[in-house]
N, C-alpha and C. Protein backbone atom coordinates (compact mmCIF):
# COMPACT_ATOMS: atom_id res chain seq x y z
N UNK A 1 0.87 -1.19 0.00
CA UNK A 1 0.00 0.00 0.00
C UNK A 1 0.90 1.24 0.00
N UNK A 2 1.08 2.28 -1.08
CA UNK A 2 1.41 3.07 -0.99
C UNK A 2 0.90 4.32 0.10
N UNK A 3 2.26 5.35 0.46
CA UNK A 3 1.94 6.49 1.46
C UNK A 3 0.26 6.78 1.11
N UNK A 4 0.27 7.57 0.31
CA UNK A 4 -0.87 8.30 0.06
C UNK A 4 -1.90 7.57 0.23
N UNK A 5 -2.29 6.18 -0.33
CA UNK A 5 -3.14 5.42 0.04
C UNK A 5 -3.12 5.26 1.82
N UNK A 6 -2.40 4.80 2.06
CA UNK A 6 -2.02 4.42 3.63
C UNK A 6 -3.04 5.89 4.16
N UNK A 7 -2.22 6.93 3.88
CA UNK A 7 -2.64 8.52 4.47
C UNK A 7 -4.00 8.32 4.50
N UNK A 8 -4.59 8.01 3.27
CA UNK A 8 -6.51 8.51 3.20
C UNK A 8 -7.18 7.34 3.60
N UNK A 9 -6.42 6.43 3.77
CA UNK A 9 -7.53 4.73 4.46
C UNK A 9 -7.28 5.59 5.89
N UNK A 10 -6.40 5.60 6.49
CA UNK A 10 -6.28 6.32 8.21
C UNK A 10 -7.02 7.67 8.43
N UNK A 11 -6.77 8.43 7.59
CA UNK A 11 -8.26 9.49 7.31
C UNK A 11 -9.64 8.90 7.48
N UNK A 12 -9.61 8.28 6.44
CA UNK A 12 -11.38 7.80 6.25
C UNK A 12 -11.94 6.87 7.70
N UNK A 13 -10.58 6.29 8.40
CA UNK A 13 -11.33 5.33 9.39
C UNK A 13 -11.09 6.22 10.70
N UNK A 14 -9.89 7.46 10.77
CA UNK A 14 -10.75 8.43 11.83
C UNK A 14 -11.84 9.48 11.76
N UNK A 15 -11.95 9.41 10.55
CA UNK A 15 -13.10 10.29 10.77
C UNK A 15 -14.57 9.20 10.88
N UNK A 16 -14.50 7.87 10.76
CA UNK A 16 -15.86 7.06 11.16
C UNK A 16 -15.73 6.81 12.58
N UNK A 17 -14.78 6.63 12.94
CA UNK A 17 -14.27 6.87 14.82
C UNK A 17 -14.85 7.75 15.13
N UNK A 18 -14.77 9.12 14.12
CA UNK A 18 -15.25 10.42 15.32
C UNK A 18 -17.02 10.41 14.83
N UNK A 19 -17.30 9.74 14.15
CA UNK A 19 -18.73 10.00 13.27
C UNK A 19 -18.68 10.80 12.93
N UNK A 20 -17.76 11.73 11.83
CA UNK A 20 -18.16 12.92 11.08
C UNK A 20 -18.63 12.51 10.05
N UNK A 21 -19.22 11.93 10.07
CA UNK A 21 -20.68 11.50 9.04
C UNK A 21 -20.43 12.05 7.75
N UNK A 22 -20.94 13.43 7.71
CA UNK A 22 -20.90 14.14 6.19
C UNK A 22 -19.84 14.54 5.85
N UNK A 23 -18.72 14.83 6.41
CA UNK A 23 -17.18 14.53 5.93
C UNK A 23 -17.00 13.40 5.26
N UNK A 24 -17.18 12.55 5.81
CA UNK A 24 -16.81 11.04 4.97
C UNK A 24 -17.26 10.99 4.23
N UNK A 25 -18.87 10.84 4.09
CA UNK A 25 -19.47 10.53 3.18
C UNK A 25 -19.34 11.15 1.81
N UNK A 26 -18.72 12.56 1.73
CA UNK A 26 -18.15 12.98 1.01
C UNK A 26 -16.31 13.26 0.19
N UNK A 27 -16.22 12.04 1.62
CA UNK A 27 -14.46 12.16 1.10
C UNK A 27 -13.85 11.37 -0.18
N UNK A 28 -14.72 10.88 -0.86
CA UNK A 28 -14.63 9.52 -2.13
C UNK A 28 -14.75 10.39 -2.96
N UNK A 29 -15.09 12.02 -3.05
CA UNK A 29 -15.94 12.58 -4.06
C UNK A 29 -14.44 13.52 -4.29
N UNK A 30 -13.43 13.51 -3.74
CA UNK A 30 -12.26 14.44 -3.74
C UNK A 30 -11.23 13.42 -4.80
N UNK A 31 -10.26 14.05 -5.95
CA UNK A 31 -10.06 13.00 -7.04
C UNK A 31 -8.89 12.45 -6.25
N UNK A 32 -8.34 13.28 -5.65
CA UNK A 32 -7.02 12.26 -5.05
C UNK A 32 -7.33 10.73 -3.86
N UNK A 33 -9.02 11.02 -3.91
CA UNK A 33 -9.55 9.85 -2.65
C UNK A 33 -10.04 8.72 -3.88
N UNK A 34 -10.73 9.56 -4.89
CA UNK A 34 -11.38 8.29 -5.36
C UNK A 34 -10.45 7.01 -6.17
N UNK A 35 -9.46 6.70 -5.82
CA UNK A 35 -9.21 5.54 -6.15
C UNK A 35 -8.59 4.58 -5.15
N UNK A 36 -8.79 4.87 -3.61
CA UNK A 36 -8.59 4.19 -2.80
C UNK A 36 -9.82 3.56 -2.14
N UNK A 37 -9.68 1.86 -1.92
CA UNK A 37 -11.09 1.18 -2.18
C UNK A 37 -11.27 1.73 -0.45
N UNK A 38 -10.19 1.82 0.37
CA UNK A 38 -10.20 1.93 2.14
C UNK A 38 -11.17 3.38 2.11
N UNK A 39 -11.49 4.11 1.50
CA UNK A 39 -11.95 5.58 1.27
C UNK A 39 -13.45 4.94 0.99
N UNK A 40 -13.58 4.44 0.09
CA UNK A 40 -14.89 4.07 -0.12
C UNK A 40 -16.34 3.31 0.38
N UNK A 41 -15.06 2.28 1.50
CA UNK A 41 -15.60 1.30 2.00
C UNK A 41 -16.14 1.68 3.55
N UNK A 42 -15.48 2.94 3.90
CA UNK A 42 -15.75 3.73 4.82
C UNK A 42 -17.00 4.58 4.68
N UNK A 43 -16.42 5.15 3.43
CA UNK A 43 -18.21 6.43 3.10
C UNK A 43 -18.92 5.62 2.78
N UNK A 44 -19.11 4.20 2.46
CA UNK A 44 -20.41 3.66 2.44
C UNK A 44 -20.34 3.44 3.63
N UNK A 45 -20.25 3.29 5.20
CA UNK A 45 -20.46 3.04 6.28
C UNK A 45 -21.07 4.35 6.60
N UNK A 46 -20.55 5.87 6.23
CA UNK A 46 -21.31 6.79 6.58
C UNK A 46 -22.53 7.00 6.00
N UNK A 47 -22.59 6.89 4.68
CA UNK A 47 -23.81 7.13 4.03
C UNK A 47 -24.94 5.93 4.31
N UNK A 48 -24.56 4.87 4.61
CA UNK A 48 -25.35 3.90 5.69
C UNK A 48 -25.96 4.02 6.67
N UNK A 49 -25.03 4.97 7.25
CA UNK A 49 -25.85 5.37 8.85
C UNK A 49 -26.45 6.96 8.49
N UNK A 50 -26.42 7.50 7.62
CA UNK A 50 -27.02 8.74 6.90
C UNK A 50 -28.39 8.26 6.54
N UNK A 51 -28.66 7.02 6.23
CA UNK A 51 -29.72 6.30 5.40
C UNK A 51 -30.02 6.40 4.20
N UNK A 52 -28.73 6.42 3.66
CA UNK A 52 -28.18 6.62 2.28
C UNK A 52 -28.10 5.26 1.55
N UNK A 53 -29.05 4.50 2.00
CA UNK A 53 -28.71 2.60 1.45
C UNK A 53 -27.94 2.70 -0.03
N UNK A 54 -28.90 3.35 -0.98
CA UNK A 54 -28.53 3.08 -1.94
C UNK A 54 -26.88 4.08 -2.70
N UNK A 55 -26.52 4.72 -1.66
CA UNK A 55 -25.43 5.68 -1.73
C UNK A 55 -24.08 4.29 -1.31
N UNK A 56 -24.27 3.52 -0.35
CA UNK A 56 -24.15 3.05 0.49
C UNK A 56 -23.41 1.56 -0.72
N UNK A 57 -24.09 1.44 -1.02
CA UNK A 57 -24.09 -0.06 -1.63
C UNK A 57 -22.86 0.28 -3.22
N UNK A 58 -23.65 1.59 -3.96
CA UNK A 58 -22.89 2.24 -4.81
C UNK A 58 -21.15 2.18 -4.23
N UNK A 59 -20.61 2.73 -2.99
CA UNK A 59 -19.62 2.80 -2.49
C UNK A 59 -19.18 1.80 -2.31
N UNK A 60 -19.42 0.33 -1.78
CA UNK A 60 -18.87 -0.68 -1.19
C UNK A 60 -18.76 -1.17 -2.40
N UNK A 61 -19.97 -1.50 -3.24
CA UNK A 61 -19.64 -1.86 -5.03
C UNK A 61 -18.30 -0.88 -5.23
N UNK A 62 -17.85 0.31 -5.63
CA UNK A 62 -16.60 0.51 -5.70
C UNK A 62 -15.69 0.33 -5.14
N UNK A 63 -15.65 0.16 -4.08
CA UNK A 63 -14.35 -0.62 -3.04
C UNK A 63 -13.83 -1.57 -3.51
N UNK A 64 -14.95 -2.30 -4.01
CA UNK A 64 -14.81 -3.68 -4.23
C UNK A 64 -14.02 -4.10 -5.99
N UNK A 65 -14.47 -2.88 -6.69
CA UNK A 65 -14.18 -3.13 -8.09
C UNK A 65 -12.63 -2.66 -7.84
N UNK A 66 -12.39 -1.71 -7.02
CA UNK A 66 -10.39 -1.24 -6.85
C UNK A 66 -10.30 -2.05 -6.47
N UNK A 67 -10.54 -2.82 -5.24
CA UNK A 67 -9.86 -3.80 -4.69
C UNK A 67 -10.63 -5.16 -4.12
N UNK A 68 -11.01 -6.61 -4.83
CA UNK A 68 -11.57 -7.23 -5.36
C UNK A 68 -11.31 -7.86 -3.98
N UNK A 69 -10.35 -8.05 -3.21
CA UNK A 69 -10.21 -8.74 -1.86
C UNK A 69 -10.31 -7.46 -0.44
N UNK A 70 -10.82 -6.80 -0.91
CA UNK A 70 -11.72 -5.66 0.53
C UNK A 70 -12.49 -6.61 1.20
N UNK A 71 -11.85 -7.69 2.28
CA UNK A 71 -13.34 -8.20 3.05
C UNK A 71 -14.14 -7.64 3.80
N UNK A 72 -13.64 -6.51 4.09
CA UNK A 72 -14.62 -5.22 4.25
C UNK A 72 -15.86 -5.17 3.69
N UNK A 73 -15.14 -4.29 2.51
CA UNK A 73 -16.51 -3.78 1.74
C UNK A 73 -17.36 -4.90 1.10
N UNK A 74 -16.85 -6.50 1.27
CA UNK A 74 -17.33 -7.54 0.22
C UNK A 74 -18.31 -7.78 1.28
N UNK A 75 -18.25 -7.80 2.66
CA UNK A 75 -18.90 -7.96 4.01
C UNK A 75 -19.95 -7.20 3.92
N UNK A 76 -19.80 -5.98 4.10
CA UNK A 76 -20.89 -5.21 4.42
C UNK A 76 -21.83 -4.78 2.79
N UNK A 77 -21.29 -5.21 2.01
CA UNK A 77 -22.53 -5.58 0.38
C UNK A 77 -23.25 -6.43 0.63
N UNK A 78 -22.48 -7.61 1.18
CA UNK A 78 -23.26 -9.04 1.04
C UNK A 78 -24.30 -9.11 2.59
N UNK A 79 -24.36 -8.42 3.44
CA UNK A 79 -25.10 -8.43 4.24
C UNK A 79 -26.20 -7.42 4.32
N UNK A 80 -26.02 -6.09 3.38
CA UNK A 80 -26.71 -5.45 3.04
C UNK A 80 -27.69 -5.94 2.09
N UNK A 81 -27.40 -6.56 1.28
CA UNK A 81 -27.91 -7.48 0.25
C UNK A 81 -28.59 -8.27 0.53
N UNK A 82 -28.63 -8.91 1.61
CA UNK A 82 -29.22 -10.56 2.34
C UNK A 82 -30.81 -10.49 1.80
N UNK A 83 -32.01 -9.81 2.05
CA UNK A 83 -33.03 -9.43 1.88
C UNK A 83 -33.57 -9.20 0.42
N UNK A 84 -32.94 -7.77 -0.07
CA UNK A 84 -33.03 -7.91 -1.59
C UNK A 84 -32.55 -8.54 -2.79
N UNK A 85 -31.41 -9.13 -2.46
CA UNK A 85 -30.79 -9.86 -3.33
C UNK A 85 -29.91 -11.15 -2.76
N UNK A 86 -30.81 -11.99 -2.66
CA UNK A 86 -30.09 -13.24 -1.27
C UNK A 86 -29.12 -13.88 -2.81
N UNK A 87 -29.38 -14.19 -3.91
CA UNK A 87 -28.55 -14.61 -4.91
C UNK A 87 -26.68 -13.92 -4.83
N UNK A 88 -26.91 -12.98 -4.98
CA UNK A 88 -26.01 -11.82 -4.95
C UNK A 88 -24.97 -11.90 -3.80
N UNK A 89 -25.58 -11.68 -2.66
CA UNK A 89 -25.44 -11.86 -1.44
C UNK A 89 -24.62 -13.11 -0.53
N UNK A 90 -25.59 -14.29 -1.68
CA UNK A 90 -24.74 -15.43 -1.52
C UNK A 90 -23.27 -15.70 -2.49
N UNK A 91 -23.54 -14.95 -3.21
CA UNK A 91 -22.13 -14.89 -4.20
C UNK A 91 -20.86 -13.96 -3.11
N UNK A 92 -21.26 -13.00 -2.65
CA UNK A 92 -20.36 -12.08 -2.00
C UNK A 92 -19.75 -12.98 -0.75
N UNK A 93 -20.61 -13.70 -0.01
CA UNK A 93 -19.82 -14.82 0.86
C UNK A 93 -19.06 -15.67 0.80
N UNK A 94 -19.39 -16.27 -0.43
CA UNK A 94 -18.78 -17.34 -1.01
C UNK A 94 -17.22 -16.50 -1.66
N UNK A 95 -17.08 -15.40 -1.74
CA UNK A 95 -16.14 -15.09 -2.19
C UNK A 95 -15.32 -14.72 -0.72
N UNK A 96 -16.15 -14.69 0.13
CA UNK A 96 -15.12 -14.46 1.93
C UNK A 96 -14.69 -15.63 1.78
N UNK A 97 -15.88 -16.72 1.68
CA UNK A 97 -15.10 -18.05 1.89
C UNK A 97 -13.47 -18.34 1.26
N UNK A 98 -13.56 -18.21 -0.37
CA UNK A 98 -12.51 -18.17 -1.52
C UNK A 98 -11.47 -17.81 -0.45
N UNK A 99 -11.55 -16.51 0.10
CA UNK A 99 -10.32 -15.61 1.07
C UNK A 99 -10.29 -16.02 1.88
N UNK A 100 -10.39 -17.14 2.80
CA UNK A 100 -10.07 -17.23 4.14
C UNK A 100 -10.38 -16.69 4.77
N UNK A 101 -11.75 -15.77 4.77
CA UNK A 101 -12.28 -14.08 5.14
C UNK A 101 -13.37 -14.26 5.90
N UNK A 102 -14.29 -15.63 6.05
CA UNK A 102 -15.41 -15.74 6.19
C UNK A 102 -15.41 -15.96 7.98
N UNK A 103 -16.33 -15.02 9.06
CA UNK A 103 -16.41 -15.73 10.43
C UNK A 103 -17.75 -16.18 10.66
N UNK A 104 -18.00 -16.24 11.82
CA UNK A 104 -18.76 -17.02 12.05
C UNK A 104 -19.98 -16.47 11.51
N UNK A 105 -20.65 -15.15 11.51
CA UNK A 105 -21.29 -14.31 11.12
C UNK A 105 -21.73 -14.16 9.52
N UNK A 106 -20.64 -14.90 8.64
CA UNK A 106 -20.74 -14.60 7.57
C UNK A 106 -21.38 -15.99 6.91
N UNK A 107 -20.47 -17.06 7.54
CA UNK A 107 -21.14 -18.39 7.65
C UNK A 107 -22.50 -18.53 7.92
N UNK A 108 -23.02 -18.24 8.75
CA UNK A 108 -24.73 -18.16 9.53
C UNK A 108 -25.18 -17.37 8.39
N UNK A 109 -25.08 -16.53 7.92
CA UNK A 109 -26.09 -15.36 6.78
C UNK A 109 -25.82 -16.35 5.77
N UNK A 110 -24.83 -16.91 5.21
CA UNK A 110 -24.88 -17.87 4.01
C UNK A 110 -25.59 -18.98 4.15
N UNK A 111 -25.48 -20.01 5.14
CA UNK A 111 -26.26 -20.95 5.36
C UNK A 111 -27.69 -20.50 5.83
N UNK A 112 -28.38 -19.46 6.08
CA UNK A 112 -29.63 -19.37 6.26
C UNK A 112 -30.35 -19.33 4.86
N UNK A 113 -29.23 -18.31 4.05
CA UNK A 113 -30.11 -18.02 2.51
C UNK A 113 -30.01 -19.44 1.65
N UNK A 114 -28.81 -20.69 2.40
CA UNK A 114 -29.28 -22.14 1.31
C UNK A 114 -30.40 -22.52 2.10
N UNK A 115 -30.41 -22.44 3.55
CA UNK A 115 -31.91 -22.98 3.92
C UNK A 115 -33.11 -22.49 3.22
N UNK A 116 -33.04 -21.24 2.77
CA UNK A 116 -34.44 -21.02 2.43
C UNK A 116 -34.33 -21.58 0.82
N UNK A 117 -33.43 -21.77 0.55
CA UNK A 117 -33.28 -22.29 -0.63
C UNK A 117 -33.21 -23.90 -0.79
N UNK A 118 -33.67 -24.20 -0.01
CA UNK A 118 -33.62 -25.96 0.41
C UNK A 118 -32.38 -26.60 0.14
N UNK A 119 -31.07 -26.12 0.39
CA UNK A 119 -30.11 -26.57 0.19
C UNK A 119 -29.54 -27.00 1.68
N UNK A 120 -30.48 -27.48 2.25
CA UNK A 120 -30.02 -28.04 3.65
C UNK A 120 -28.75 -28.88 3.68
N UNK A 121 -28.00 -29.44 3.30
CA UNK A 121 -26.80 -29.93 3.48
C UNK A 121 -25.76 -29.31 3.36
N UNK A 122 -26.14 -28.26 2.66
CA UNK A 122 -24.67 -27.53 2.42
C UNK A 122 -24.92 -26.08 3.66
N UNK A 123 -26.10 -26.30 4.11
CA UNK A 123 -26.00 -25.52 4.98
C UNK A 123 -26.17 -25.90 6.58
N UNK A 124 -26.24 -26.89 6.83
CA UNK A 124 -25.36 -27.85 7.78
C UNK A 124 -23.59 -27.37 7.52
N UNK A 125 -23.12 -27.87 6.58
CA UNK A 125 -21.73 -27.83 6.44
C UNK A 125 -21.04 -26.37 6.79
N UNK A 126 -22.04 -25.35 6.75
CA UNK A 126 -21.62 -24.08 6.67
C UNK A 126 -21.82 -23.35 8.37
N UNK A 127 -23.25 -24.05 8.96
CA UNK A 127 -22.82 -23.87 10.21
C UNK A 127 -22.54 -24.38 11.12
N UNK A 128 -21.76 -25.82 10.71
CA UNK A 128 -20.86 -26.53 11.26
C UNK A 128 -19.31 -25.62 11.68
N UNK A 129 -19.18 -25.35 10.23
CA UNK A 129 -17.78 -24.28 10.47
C UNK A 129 -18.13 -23.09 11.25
N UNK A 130 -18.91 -22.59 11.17
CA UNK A 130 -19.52 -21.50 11.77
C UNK A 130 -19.51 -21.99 13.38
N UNK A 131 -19.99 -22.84 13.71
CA UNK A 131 -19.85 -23.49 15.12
C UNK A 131 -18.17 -23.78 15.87
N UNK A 132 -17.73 -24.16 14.80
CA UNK A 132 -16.48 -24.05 15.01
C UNK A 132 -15.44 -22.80 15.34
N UNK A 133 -15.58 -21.72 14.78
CA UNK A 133 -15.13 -20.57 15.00
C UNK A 133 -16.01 -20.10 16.28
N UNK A 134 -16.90 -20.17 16.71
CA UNK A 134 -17.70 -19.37 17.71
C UNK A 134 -18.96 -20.47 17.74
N UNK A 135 -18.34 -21.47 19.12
CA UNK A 135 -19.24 -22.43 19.60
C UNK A 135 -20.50 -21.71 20.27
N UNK A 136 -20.76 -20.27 20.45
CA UNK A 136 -21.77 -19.85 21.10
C UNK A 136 -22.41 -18.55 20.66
N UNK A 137 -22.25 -18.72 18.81
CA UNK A 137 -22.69 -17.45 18.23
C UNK A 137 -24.45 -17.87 18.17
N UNK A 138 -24.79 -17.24 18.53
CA UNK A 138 -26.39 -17.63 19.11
C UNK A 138 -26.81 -17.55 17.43
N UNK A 139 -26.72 -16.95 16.47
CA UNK A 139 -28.12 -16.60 15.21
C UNK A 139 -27.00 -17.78 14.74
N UNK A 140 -26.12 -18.89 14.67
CA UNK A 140 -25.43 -20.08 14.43
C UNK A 140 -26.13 -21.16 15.03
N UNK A 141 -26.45 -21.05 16.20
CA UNK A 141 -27.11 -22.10 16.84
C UNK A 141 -28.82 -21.98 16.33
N UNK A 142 -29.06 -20.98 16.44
CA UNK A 142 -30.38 -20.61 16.09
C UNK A 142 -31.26 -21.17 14.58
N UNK A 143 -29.71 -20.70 13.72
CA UNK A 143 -30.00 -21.45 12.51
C UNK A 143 -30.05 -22.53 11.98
N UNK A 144 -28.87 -23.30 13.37
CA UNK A 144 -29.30 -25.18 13.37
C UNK A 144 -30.28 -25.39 13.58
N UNK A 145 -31.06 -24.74 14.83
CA UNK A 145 -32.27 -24.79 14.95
C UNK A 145 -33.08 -25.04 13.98
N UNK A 146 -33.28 -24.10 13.36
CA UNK A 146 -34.08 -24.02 12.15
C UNK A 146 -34.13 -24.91 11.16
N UNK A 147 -32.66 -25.31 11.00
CA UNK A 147 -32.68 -26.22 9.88
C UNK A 147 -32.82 -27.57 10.82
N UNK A 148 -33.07 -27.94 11.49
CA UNK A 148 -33.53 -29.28 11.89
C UNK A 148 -34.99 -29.28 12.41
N UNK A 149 -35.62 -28.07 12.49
CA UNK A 149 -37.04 -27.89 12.29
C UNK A 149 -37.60 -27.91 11.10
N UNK A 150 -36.89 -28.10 10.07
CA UNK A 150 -37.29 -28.02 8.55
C UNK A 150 -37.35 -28.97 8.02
N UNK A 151 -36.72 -30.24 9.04
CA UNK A 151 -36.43 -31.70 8.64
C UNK A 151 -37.40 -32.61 9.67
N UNK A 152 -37.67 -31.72 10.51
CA UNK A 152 -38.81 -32.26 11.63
C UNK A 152 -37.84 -32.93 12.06
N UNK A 153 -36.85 -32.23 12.69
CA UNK A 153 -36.00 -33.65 13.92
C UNK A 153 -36.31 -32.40 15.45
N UNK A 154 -37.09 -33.26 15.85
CA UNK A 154 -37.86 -32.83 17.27
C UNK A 154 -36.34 -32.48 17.86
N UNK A 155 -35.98 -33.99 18.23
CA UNK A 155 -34.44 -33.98 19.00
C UNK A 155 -33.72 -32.86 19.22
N UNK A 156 -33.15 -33.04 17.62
CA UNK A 156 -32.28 -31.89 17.47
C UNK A 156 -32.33 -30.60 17.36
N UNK A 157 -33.71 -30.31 16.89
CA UNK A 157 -34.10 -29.00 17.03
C UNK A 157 -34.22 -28.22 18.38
N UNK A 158 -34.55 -29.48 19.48
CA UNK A 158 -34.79 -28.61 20.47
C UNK A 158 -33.49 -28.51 21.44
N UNK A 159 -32.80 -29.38 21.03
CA UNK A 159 -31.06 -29.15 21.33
C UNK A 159 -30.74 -27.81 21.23
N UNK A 160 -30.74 -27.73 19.85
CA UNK A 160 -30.02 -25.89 19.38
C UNK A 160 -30.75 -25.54 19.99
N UNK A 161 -31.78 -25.03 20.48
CA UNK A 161 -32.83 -24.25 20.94
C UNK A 161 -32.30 -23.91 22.32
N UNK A 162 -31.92 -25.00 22.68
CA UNK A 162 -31.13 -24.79 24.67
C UNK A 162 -30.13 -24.53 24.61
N UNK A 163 -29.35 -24.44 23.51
CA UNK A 163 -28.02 -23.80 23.39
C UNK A 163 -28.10 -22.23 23.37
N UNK A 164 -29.01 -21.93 22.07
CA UNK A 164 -29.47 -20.98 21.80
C UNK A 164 -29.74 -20.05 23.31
N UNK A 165 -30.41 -20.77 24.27
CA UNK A 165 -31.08 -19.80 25.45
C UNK A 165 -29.82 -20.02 26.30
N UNK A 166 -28.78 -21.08 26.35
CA UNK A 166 -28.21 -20.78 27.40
C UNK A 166 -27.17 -19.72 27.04
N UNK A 167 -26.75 -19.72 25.10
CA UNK A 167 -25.95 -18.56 25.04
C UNK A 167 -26.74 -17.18 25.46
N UNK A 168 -27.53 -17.18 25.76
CA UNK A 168 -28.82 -15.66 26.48
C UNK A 168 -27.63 -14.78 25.61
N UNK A 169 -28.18 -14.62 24.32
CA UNK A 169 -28.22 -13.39 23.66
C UNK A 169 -28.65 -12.98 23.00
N UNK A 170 -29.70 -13.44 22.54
CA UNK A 170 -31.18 -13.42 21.83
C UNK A 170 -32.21 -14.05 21.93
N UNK A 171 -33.17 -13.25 22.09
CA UNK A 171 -34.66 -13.34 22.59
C UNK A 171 -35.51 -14.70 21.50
N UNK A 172 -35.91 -15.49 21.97
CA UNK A 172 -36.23 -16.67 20.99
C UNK A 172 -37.83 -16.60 21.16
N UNK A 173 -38.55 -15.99 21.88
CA UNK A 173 -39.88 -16.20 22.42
C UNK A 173 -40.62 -15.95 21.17
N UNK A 174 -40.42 -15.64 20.01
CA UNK A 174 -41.54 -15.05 18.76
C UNK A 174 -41.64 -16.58 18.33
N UNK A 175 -40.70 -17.45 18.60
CA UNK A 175 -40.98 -18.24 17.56
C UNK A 175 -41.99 -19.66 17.84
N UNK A 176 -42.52 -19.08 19.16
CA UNK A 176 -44.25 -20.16 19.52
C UNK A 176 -45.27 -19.32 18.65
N UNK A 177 -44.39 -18.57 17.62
CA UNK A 177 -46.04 -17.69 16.67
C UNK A 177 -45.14 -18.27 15.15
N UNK A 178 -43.57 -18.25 15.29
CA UNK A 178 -43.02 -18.92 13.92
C UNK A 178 -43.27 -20.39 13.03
N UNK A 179 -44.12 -20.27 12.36
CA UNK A 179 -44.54 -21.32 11.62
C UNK A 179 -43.38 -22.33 11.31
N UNK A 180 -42.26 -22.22 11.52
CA UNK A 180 -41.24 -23.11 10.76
C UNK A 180 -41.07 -24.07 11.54
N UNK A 181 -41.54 -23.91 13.10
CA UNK A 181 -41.53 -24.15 14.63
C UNK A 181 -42.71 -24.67 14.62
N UNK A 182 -43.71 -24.93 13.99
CA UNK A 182 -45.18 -25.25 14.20
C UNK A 182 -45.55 -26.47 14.47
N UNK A 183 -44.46 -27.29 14.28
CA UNK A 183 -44.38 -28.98 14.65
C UNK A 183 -44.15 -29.22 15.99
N UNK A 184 -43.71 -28.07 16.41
CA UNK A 184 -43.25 -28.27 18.09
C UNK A 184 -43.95 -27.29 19.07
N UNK A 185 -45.37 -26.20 18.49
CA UNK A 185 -46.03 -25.64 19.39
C UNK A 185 -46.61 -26.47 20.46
N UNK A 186 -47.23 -27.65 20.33
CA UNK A 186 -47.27 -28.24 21.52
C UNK A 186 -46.54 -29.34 22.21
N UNK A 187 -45.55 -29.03 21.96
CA UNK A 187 -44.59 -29.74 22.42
C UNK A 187 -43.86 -28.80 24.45
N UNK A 188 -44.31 -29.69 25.20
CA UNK A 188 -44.24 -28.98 26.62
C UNK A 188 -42.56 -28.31 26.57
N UNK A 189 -41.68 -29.07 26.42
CA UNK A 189 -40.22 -29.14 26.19
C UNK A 189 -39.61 -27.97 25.63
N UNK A 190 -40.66 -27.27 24.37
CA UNK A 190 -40.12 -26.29 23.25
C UNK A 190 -41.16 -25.36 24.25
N UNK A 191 -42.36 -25.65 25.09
CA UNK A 191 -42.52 -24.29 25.26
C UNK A 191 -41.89 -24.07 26.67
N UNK A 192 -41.38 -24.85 27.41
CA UNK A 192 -40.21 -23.83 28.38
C UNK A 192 -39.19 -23.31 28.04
N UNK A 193 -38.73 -23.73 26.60
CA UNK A 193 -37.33 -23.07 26.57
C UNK A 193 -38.26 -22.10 26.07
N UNK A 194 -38.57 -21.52 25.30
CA UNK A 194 -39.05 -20.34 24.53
C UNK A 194 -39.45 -19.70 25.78
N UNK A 195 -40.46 -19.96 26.55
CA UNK A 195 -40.20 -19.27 28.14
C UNK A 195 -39.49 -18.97 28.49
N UNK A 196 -38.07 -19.34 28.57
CA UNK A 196 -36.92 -19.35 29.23
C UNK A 196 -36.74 -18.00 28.42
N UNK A 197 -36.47 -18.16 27.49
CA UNK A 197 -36.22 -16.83 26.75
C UNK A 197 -36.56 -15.60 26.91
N UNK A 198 -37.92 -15.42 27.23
CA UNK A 198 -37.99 -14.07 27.09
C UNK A 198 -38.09 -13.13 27.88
């Protein structure tokens, strides 16, 4: 990384330290910034919290075209993305994966979008690893959950589920109204933990 680059990535990430918001968000727009992807990947973090989504996405898409291994900016596209474009989204992970880039966090958002995509095995495999990096990332356990409620394994579903509450870091109680869970509303077992929860 050259000086000058070096200079405006340490710029762009103190001024998101201090939240000068509309500084940043405008520092990509100066010609000596716009070709550093560390500049860009930042003002889409400001124009994000501006509620600038689509300012936002524009920026991290350029981060990403200077510099194709930003797991930064490839991070915060592909999770921005999850909703409107789970295809997309799943491409941007799979490219953390490629890098050695992927944590536990990134794993769990990929394997939820093959669950809904009925690709349950490969999304086992994904938050297996995911379990592995962070045995107690709760929306990891949560999502085993899920995917062994999708297979109707009582067992195992209600396993993750007590993992899920004993990591106590997210509230599980909505899901005696979540249909995906509907095999186990009367199940006494699933409704104390969901008790337990909330």
């Amino acid at each position: 990384m050259n000086k000058q680059r070096k200079t405006l990535a340490a710029k762009a990430e103190t001024l998101w330290n201090k939240r000068d918001l509309p500084t940043l968000s405008k520092l990509c727009d100066l010609p000596h910034a716009s070709k550093i992807p560390e500049v860009w990947f930042f003002s889409g973090l400001a124009r994000n919290a501006l509620g600038n989504k689509r300012g936002a996405v524009e920026c991290w898409r350029r981060a990403i075209e200077l510099d194709a291994q930003n797991d930064a900016a490839v991070r915060a596209l592909a999770f921005e993305l999850v909703n409107s474009d789970p295809v997309s989204a799943a491409e941007l992970f799979n490219n953390l994966v490629g890098m050695n880039q992927a944590n536990a966090d990134d794993l769990t958002a990929l394997a939820e979008i093959r669950i809904k995509q009925d690709r349950l095995g490969e999304a086992q495999r994904l938050l297996d690893k995911a379990l592995k990096l962070d045995g107690k990332n709760s929306l990891a356990l949560l999502a085993m959950a899920t995917l062994y409620a999708q297979v109707r394994d009582k067992a195992l579903a209600l396993e993750y589920l007590k993992k899920v509450v004993d990591a106590d870091q997210i509230d599980i109680s909505e899901l005696e109204r979540d249909p995906e869970f509907e095999f186990l509303w009367s199940d006494r077992e699933f409704e104390r933990i969901v008790a337990q929860s909330a």
